[in-house]
C-alpha atoms as a PDB file:
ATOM      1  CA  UNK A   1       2.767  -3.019 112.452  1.00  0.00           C
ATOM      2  CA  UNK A   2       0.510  -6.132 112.874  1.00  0.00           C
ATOM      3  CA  UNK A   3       1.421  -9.323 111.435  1.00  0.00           C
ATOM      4  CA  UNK A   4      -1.456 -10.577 108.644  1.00  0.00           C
ATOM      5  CA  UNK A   5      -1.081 -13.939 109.869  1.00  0.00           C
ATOM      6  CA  UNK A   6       0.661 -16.114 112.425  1.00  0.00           C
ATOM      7  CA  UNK A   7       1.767 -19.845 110.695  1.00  0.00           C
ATOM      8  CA  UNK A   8       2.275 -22.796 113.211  1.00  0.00           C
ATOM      9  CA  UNK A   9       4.028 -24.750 111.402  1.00  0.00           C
ATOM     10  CA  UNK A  10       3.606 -28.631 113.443  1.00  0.00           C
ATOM     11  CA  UNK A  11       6.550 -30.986 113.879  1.00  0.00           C
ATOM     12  CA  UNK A  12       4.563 -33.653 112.209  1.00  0.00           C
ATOM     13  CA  UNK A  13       5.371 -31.978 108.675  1.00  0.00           C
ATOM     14  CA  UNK A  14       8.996 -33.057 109.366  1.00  0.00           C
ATOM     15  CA  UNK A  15       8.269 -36.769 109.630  1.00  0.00           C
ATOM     16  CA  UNK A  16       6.923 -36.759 105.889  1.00  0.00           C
ATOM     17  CA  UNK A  17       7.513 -35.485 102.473  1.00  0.00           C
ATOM     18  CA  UNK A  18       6.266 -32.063 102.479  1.00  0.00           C
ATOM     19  CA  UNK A  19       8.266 -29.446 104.958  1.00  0.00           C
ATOM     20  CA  UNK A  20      10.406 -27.879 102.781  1.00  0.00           C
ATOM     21  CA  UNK A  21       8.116 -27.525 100.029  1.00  0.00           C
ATOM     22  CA  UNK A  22       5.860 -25.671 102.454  1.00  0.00           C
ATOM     23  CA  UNK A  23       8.698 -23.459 104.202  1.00  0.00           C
ATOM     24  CA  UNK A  24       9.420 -22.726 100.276  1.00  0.00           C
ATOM     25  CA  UNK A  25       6.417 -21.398  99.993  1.00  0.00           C
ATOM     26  CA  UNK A  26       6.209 -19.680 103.277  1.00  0.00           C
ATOM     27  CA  UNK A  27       9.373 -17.951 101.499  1.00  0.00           C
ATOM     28  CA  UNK A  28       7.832 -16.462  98.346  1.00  0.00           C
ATOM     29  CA  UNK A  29       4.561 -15.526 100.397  1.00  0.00           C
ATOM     30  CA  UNK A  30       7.025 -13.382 103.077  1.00  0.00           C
ATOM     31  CA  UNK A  31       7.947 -11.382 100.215  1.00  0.00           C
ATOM     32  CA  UNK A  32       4.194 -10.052  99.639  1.00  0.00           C
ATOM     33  CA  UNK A  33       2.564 -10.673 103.297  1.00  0.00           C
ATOM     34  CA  UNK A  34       3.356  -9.533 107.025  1.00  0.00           C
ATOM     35  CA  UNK A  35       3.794 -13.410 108.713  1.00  0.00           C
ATOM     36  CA  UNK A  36       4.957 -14.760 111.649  1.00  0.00           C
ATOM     37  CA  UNK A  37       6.026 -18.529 111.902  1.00  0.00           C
ATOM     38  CA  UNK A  38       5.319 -20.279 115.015  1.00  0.00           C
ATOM     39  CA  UNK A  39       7.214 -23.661 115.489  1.00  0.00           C
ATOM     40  CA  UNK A  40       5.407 -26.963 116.411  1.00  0.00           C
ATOM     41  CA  UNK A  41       7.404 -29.042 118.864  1.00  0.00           C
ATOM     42  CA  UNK A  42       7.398 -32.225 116.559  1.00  0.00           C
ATOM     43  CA  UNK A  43       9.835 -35.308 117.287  1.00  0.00           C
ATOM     44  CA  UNK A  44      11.751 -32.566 119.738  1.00  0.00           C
ATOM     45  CA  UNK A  45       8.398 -32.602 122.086  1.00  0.00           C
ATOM     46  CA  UNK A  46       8.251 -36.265 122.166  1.00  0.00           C
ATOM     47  CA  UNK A  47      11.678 -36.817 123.501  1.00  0.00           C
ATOM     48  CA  UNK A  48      10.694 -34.191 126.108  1.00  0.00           C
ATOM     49  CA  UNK A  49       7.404 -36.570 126.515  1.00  0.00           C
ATOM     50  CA  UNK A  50       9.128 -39.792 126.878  1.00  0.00           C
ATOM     51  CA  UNK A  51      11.267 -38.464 129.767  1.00  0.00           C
ATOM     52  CA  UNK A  52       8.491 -36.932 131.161  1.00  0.00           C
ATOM     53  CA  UNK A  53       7.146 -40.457 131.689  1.00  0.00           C
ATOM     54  CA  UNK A  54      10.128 -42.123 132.559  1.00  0.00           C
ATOM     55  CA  UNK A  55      11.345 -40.235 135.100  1.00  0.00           C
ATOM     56  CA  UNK A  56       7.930 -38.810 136.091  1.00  0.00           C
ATOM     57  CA  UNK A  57       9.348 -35.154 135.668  1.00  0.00           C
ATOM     58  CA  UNK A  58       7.883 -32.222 137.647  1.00  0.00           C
ATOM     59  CA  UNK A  59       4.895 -30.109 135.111  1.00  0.00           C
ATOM     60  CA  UNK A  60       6.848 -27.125 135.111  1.00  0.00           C
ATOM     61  CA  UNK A  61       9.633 -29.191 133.961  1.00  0.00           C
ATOM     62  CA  UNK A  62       8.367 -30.947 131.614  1.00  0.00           C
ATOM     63  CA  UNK A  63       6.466 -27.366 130.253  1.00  0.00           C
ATOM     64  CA  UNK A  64      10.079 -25.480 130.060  1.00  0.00           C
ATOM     65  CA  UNK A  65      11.441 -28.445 128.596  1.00  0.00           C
ATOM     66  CA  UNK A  66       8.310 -28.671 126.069  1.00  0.00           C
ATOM     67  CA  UNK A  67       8.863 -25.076 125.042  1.00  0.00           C
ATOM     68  CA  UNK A  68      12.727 -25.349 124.642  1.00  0.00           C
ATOM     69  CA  UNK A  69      11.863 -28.565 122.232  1.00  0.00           C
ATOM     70  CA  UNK A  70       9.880 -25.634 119.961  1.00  0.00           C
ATOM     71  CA  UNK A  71      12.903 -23.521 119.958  1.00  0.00           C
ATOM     72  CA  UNK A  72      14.691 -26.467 118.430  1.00  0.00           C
ATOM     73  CA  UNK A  73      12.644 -27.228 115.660  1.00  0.00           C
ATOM     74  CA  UNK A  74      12.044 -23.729 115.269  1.00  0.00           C
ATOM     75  CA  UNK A  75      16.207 -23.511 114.154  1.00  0.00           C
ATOM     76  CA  UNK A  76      15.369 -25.980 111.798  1.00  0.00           C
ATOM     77  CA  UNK A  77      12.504 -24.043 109.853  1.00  0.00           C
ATOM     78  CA  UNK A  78      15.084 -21.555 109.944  1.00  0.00           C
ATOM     79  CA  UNK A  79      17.239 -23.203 107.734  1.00  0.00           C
ATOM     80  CA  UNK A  80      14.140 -24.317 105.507  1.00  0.00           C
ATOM     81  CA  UNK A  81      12.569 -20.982 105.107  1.00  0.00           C
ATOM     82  CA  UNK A  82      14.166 -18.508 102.562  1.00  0.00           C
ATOM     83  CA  UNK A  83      15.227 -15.097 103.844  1.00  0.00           C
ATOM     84  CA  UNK A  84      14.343 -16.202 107.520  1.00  0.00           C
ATOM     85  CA  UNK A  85      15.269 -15.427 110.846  1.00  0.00           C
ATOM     86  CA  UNK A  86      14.762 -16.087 114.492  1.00  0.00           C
ATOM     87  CA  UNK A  87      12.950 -13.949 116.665  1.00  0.00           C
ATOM     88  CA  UNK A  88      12.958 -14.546 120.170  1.00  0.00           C
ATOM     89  CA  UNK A  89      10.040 -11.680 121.346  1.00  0.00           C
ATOM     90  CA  UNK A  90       7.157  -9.677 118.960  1.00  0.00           C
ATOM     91  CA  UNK A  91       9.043  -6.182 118.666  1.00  0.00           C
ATOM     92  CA  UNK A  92      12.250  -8.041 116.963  1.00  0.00           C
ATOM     93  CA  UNK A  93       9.589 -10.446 114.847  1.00  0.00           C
ATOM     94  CA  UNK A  94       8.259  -6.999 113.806  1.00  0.00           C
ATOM     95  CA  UNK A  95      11.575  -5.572 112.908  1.00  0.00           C
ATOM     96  CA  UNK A  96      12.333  -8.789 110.655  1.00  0.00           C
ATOM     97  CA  UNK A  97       9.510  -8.588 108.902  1.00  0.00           C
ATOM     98  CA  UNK A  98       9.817  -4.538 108.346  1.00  0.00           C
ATOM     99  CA  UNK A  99      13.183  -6.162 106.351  1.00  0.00           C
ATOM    100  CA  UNK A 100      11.261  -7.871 104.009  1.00  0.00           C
ATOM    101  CA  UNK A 101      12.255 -11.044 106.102  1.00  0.00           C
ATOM    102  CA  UNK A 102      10.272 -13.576 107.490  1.00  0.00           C
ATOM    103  CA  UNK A 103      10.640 -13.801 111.659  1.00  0.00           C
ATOM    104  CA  UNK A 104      10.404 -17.254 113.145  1.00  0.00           C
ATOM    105  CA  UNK A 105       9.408 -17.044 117.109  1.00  0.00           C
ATOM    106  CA  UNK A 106      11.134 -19.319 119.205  1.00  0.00           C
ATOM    107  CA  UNK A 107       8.547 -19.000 122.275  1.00  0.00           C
ATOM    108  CA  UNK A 108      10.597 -20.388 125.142  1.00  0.00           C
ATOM    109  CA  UNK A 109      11.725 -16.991 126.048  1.00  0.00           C
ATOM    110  CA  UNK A 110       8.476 -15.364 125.809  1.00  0.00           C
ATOM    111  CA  UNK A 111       6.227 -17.862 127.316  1.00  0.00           C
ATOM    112  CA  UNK A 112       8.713 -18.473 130.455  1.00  0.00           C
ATOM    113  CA  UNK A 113       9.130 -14.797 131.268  1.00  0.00           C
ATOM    114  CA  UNK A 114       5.380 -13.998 130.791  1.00  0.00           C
ATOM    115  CA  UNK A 115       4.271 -17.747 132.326  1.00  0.00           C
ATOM    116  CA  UNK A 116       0.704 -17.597 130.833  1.00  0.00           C
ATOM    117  CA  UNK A 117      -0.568 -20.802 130.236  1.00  0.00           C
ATOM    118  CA  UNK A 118      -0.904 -23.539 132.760  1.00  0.00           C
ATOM    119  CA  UNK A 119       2.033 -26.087 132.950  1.00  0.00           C
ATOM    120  CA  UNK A 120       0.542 -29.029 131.502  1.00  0.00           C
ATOM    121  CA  UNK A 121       0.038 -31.302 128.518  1.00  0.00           C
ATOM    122  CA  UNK A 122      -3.155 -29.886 127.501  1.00  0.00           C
ATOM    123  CA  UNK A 123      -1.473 -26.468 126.636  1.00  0.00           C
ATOM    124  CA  UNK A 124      -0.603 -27.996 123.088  1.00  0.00           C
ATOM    125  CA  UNK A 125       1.601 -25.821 121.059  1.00  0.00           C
ATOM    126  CA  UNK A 126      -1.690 -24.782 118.915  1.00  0.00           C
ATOM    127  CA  UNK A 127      -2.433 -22.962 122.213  1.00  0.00           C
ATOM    128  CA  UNK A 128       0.461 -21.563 121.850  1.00  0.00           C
ATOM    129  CA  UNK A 129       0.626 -20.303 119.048  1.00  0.00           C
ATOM    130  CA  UNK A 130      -3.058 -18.613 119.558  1.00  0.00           C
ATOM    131  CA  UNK A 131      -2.219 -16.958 122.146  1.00  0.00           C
ATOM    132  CA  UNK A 132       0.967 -15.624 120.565  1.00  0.00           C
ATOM    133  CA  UNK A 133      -1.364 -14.571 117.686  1.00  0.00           C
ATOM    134  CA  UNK A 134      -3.720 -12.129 119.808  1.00  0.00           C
ATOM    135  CA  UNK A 135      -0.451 -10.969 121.955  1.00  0.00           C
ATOM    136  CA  UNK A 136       0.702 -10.440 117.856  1.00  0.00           C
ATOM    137  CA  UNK A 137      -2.467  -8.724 116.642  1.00  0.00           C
ATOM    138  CA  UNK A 138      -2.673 -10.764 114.161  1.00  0.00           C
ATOM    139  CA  UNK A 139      -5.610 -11.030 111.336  1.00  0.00           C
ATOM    140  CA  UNK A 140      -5.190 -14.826 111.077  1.00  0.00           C
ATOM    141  CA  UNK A 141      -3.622 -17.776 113.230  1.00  0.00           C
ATOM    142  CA  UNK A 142      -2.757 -20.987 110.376  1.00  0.00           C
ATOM    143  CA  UNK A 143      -2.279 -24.100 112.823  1.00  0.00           C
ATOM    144  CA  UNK A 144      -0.269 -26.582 109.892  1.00  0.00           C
ATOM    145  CA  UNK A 145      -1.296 -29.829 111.611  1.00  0.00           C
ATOM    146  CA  UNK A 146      -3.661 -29.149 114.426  1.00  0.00           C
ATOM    147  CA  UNK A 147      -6.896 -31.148 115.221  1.00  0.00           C
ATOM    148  CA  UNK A 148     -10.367 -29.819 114.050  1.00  0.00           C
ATOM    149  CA  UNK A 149     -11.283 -27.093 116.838  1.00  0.00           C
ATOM    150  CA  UNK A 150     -15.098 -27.396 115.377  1.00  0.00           C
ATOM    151  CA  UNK A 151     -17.192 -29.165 113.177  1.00  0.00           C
ATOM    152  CA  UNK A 152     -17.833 -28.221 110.010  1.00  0.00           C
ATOM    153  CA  UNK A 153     -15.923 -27.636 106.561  1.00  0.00           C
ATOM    154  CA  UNK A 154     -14.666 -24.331 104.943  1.00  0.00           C
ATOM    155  CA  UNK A 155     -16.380 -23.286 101.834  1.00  0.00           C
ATOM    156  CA  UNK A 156     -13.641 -22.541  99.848  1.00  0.00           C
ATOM    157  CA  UNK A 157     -13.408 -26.280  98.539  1.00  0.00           C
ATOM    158  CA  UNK A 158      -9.922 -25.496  97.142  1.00  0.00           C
ATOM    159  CA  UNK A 159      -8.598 -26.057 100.498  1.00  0.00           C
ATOM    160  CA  UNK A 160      -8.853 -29.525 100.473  1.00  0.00           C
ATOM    161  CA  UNK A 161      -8.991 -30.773 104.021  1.00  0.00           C
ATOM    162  CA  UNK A 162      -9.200 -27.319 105.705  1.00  0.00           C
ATOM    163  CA  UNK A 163     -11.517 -28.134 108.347  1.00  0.00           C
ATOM    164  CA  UNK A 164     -12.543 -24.946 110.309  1.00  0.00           C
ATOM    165  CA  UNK A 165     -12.802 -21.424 110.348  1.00  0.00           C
ATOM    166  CA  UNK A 166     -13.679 -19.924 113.600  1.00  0.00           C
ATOM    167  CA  UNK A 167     -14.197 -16.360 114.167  1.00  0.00           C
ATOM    168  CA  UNK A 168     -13.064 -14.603 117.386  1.00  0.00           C
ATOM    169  CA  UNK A 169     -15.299 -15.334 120.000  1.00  0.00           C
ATOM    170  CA  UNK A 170     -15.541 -19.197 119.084  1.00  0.00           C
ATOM    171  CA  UNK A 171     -11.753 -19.464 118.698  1.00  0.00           C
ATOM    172  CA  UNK A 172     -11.386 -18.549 122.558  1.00  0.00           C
ATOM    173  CA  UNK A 173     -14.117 -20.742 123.318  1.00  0.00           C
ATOM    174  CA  UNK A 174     -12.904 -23.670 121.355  1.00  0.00           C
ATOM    175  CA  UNK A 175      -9.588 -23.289 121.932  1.00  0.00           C
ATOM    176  CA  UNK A 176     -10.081 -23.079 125.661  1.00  0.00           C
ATOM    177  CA  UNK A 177     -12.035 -26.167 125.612  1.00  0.00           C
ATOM    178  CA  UNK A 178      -9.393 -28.102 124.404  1.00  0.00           C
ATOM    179  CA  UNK A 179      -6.288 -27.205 126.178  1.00  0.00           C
ATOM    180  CA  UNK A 180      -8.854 -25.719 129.248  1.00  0.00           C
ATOM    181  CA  UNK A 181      -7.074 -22.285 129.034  1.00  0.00           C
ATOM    182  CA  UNK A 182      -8.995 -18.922 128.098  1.00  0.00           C
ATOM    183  CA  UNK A 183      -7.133 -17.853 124.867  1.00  0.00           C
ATOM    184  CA  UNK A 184      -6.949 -14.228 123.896  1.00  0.00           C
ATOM    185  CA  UNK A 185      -8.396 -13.429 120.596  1.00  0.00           C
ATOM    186  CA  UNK A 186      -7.444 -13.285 116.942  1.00  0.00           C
ATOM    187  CA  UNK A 187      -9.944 -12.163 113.712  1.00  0.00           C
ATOM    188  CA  UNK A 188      -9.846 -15.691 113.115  1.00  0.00           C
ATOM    189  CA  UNK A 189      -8.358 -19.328 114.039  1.00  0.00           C
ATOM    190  CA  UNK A 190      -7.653 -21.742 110.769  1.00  0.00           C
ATOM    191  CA  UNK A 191      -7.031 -25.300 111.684  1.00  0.00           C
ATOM    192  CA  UNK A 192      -5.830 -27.765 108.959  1.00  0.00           C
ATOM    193  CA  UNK A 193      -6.100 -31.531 109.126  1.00  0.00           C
ATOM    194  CA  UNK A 194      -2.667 -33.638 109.471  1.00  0.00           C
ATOM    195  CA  UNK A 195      -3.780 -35.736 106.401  1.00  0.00           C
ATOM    196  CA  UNK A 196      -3.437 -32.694 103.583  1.00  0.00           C
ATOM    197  CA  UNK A 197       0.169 -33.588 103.963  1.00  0.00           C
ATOM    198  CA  UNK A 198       1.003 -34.137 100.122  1.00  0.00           C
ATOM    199  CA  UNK A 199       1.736 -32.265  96.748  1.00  0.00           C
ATOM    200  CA  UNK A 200      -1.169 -29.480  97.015  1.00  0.00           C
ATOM    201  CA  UNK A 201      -0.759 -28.472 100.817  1.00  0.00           C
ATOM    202  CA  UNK A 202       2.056 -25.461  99.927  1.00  0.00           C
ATOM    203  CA  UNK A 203      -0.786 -24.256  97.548  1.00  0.00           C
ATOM    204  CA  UNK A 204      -2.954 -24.461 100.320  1.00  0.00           C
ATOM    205  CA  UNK A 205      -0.947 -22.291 102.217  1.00  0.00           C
ATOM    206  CA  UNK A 206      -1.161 -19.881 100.102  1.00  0.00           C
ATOM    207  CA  UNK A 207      -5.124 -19.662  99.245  1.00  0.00           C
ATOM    208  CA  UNK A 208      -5.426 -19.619 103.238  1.00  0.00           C
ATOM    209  CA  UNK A 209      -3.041 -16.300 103.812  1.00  0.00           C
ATOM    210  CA  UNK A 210      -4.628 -14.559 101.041  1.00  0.00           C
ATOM    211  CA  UNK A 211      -8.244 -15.468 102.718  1.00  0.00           C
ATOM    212  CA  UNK A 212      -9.655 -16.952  99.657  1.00  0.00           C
ATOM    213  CA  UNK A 213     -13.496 -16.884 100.251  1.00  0.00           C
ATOM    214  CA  UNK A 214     -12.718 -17.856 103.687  1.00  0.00           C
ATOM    215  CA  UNK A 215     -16.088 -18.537 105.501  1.00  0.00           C
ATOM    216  CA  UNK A 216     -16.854 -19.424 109.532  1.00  0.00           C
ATOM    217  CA  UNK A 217     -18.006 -23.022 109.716  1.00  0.00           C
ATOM    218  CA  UNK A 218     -21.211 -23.795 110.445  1.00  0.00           C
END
């Protein structure tokens, strides 16, 4: 059973208004689609950053420590989402979300035992979480807060500040050329500006899952 659509949910959502209104929705939409929540590495990541710096910490370090910091805040979306629970590998994601339940991947485990990605700060968790998405098969990969991975708009104009749709092949390509590692691929990579943050973005959410006239970027 494939998952319809991996959500990386950034730590940046937790430094405003609008994370539990969006794990609330991530919720109700777990009761009618296959998804898989990816954790962001938020305020948890910079603490790992700052003592990166300070002590000038080794890269694998620093990436173990990096990945631990998304197993932290991915406890807390477990306590945010309804009818949640932690996953720490795909086959037990899978077996949550036979449950009706929604699994929450804490990718320390996985990404340390399969070591795919280089060890450095360009491997953003948005990398991450796209290469969890084609390891997944999954339809869709939903980055929550990630950076515009090309230029364009989508045409659904419902989704706000949705600011690219990229279909396989220029998902590993863009992708790649911003963290510099060759991602596997995924039916489609969904990035969505920082600044949606606000009342609308756990509707947002949900027109993006359902693929609501979704359309590549130009």
């Amino acid at each position: 059973m494939n998952f319809e659509a991996v959500l990386k949910i950034g730590g940046s959502l937790s430094r405003g208004d609008s994370l539990a209104a969006v794990c609330r929705e991530i919720g109700r939409l777990g009761t009618r689609h296959r998804l898989l929540v990816i954790p962001g590495g938020g305020d948890f990541a910079d603490t790992v950053r700052d003592h990166y710096r300070r002590y000038r910490l080794q890269e694998t370090t620093a990436h173990e420590m990096a990945l631990l910091a998304m197993d932290q805040y991915g406890w807390l979306l477990g306590d945010l989402i309804p009818d949640s629970d932690v996953a720490r590998d795909i086959l037990s994601a899978r077996r949550i979300t036979a449950n009706g339940r929604v699994p929450i991947l804490l990718p320390a485990t996985l990404l340390i035992q399969a070591d795919p990605l280089p060890h450095s700060w360009q491997v953003t968790s948005d990398s991450i979480a796209a290469w969890i998405a084609g390891l997944a098969g999954a339809s869709w990969c939903l980055l929550q807060d990630g950076v515009p991975i090309c230029r364009g708009r989508c045409k659904d104009e419902r989704l706000g500040h949705l600011s690219a749709v990229v279909t396989p092949t220029r998902a590993g390509c863009a992708l790649g050329a911003r963290s510099r590692v060759a991602q596997p691929e995924c039916a489609g990579v969904v990035a969505l500006m920082s600044n949606v943050v606000g009342s609308r973005l756990p509707r947002r959410v949900e027109w993006a899952v359902q693929g609501s006239n979704l359309q590549p970027c130009a």
